[in-house]
PDB file of N, CA and C in Angstrom:
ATOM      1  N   UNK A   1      38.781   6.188  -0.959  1.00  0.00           N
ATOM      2  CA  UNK A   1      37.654   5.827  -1.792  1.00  0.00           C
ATOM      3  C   UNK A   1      36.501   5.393  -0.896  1.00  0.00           C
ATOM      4  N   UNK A   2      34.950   6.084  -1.157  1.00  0.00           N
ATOM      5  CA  UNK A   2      34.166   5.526   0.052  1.00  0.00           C
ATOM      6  C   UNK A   2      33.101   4.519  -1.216  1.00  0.00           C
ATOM      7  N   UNK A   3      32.908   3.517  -0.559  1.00  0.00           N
ATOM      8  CA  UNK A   3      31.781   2.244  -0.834  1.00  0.00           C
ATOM      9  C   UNK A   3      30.510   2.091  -0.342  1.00  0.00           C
ATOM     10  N   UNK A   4      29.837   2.931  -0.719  1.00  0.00           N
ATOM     11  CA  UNK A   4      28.184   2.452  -0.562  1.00  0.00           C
ATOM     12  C   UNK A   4      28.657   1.082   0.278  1.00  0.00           C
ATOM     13  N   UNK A   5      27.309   0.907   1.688  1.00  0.00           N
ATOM     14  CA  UNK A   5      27.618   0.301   2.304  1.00  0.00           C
ATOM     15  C   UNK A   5      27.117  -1.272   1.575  1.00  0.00           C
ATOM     16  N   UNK A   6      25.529  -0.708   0.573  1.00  0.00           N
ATOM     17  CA  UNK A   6      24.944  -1.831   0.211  1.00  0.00           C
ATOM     18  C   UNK A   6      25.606  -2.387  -1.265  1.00  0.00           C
ATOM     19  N   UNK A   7      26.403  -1.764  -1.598  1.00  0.00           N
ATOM     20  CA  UNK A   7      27.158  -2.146  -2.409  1.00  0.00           C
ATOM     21  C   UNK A   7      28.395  -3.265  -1.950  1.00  0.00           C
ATOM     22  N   UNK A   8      28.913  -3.306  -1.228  1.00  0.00           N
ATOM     23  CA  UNK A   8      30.117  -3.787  -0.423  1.00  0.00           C
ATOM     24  C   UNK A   8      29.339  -4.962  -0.104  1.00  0.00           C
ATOM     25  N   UNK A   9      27.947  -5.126   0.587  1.00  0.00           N
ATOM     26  CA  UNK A   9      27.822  -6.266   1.373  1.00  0.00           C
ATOM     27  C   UNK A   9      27.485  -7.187  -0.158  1.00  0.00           C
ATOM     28  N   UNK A  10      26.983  -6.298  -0.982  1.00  0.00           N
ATOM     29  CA  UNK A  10      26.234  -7.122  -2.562  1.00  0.00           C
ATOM     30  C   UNK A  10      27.442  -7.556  -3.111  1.00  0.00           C
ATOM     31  N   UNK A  11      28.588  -7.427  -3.183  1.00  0.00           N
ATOM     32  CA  UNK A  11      30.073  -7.704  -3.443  1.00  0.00           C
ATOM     33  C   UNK A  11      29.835  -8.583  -3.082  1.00  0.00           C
ATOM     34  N   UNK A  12      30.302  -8.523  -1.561  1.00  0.00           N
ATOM     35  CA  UNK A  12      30.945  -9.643  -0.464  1.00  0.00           C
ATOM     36  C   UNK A  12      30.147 -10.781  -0.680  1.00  0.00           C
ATOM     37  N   UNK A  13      28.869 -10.735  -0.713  1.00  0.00           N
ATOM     38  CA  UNK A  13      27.667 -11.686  -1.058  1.00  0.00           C
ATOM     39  C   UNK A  13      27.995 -12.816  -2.188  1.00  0.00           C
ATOM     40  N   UNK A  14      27.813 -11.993  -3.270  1.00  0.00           N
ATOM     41  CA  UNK A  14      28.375 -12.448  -4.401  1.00  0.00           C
ATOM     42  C   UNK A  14      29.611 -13.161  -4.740  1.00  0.00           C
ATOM     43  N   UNK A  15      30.864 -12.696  -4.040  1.00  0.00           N
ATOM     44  CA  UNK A  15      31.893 -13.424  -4.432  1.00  0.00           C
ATOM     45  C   UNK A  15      32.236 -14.492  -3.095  1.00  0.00           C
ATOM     46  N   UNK A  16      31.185 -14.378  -1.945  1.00  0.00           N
ATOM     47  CA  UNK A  16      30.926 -15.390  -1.000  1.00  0.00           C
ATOM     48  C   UNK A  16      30.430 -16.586  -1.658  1.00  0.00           C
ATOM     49  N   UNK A  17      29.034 -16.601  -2.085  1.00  0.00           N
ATOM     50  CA  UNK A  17      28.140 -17.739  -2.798  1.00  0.00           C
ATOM     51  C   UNK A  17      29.538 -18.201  -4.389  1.00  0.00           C
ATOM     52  N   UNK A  18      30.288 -17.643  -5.127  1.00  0.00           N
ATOM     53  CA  UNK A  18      30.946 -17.620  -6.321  1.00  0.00           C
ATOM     54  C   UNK A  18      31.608 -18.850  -5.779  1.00  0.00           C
ATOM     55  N   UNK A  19      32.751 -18.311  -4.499  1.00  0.00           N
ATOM     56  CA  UNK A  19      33.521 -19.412  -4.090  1.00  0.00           C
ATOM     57  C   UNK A  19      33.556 -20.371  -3.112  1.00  0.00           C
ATOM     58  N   UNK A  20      32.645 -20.220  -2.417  1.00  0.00           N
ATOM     59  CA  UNK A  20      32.520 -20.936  -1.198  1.00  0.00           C
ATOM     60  C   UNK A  20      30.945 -22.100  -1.603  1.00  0.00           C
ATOM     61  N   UNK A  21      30.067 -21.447  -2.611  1.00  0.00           N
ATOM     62  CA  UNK A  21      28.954 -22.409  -2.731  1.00  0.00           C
ATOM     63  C   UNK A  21      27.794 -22.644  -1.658  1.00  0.00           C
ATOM     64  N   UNK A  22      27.520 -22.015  -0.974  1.00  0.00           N
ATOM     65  CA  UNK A  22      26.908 -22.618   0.105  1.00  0.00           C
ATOM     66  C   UNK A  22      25.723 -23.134  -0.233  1.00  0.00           C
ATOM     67  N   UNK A  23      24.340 -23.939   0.286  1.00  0.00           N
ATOM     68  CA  UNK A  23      23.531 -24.619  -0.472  1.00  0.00           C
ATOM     69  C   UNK A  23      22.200 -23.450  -0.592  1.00  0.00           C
ATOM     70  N   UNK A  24      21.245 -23.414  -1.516  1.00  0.00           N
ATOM     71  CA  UNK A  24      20.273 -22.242  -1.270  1.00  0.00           C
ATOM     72  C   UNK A  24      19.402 -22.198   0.038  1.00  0.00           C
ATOM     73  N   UNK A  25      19.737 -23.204   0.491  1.00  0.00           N
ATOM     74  CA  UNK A  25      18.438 -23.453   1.819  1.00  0.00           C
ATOM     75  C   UNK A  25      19.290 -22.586   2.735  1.00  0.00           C
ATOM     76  N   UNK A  26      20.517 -22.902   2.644  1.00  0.00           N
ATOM     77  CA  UNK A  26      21.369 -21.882   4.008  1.00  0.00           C
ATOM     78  C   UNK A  26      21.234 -20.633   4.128  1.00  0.00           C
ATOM     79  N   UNK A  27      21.331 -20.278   2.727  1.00  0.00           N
ATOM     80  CA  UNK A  27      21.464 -18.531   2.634  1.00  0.00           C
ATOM     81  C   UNK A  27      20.067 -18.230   3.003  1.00  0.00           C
ATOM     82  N   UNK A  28      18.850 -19.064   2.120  1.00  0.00           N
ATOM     83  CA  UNK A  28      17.427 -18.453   2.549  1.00  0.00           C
ATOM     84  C   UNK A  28      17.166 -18.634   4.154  1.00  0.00           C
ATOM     85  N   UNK A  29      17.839 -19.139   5.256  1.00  0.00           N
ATOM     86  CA  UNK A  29      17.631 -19.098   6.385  1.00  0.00           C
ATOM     87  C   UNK A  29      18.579 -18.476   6.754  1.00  0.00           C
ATOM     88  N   UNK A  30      19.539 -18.159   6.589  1.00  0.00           N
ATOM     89  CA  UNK A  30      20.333 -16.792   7.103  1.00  0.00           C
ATOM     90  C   UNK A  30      19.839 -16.054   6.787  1.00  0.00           C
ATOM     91  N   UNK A  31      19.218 -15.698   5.573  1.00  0.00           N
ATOM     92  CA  UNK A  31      18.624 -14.086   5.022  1.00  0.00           C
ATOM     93  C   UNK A  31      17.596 -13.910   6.273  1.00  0.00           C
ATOM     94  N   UNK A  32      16.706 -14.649   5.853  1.00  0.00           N
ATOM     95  CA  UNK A  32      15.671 -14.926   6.786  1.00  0.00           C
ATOM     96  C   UNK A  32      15.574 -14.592   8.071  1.00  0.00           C
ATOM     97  N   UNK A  33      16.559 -15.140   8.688  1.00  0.00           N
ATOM     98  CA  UNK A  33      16.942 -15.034  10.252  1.00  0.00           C
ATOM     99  C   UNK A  33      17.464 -14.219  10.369  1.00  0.00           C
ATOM    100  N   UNK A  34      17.856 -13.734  10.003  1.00  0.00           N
ATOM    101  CA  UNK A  34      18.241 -11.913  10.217  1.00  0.00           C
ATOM    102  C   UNK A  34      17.790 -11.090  10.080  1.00  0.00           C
ATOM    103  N   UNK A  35      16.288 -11.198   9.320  1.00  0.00           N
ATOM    104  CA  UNK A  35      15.220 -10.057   9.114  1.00  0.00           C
ATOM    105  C   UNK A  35      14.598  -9.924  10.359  1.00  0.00           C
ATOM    106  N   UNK A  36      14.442 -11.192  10.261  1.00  0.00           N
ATOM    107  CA  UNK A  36      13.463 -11.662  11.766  1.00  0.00           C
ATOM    108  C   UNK A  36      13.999 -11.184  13.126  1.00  0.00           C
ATOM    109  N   UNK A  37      15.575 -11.459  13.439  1.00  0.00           N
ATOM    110  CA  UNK A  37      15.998 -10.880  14.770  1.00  0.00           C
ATOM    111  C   UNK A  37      16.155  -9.454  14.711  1.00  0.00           C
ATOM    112  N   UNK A  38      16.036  -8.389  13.610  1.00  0.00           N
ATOM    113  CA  UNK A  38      16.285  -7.542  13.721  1.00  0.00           C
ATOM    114  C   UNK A  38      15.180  -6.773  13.980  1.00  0.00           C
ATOM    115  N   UNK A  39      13.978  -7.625  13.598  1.00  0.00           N
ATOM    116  CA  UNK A  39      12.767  -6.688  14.322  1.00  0.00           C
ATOM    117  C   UNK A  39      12.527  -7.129  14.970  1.00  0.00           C
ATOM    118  N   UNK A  40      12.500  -8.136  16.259  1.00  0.00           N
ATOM    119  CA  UNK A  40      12.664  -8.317  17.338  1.00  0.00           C
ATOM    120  C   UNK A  40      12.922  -8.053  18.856  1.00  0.00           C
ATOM    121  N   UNK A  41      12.882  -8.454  19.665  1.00  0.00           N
ATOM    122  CA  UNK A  41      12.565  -7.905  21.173  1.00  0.00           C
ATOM    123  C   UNK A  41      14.363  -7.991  21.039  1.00  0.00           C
ATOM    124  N   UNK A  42      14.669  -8.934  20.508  1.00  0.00           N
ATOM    125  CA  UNK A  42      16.500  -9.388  21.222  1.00  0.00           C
ATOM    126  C   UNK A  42      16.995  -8.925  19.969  1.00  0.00           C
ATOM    127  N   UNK A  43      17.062  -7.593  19.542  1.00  0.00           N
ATOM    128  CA  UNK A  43      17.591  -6.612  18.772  1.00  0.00           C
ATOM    129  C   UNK A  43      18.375  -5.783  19.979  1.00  0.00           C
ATOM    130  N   UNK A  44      17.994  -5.258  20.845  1.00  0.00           N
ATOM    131  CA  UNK A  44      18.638  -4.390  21.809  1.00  0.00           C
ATOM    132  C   UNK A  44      19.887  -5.440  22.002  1.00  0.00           C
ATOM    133  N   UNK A  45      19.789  -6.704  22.308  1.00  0.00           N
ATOM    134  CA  UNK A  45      20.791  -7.720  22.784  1.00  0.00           C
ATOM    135  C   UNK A  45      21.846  -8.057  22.067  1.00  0.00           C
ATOM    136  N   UNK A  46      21.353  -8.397  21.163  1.00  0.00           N
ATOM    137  CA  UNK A  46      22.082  -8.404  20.078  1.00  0.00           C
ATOM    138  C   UNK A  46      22.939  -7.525  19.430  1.00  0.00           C
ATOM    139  N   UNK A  47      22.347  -5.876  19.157  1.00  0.00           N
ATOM    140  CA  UNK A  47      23.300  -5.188  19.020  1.00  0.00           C
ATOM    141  C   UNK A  47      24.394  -4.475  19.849  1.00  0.00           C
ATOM    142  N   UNK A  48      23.930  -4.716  21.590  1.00  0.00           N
ATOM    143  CA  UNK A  48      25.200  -4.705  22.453  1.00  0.00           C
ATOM    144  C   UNK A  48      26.121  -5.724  22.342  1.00  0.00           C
ATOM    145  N   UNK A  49      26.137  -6.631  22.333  1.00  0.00           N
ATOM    146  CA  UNK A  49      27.113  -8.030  21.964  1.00  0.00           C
ATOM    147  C   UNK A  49      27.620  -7.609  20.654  1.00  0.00           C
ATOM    148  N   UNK A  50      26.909  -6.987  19.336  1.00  0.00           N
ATOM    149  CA  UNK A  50      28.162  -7.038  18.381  1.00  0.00           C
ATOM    150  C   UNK A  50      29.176  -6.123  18.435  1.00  0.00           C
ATOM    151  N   UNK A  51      28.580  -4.934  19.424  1.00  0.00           N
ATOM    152  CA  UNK A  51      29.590  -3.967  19.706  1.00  0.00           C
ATOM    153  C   UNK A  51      30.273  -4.153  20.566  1.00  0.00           C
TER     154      UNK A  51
END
């Protein structure tokens, strides 16, 4: 069975915040901070380290 990728993370998202709660300020600075490093100079860096 294949899963749309943006489907899976909108899942995972969802039943992340359902049970775990985290506070809204966290998620809006994770969202956040991840827009931001990804257009960024330390994008090249970053995506060698996750691989």
């Amino acid at each position: 069975m294949q899963v749309p990728l943006w489907f899976a993370l909108l899942a995972v998202g969802y039943l992340g915040v359902k049970l775990i709660r985290p506070p809204a300020w966290l998620i809006g600075v994770l969202l956040l901070g991840g827009f931001f490093l990804a257009d960024s100079v330390l994008a090249p860096a970053i995506n060698a380290l996750v691989k």
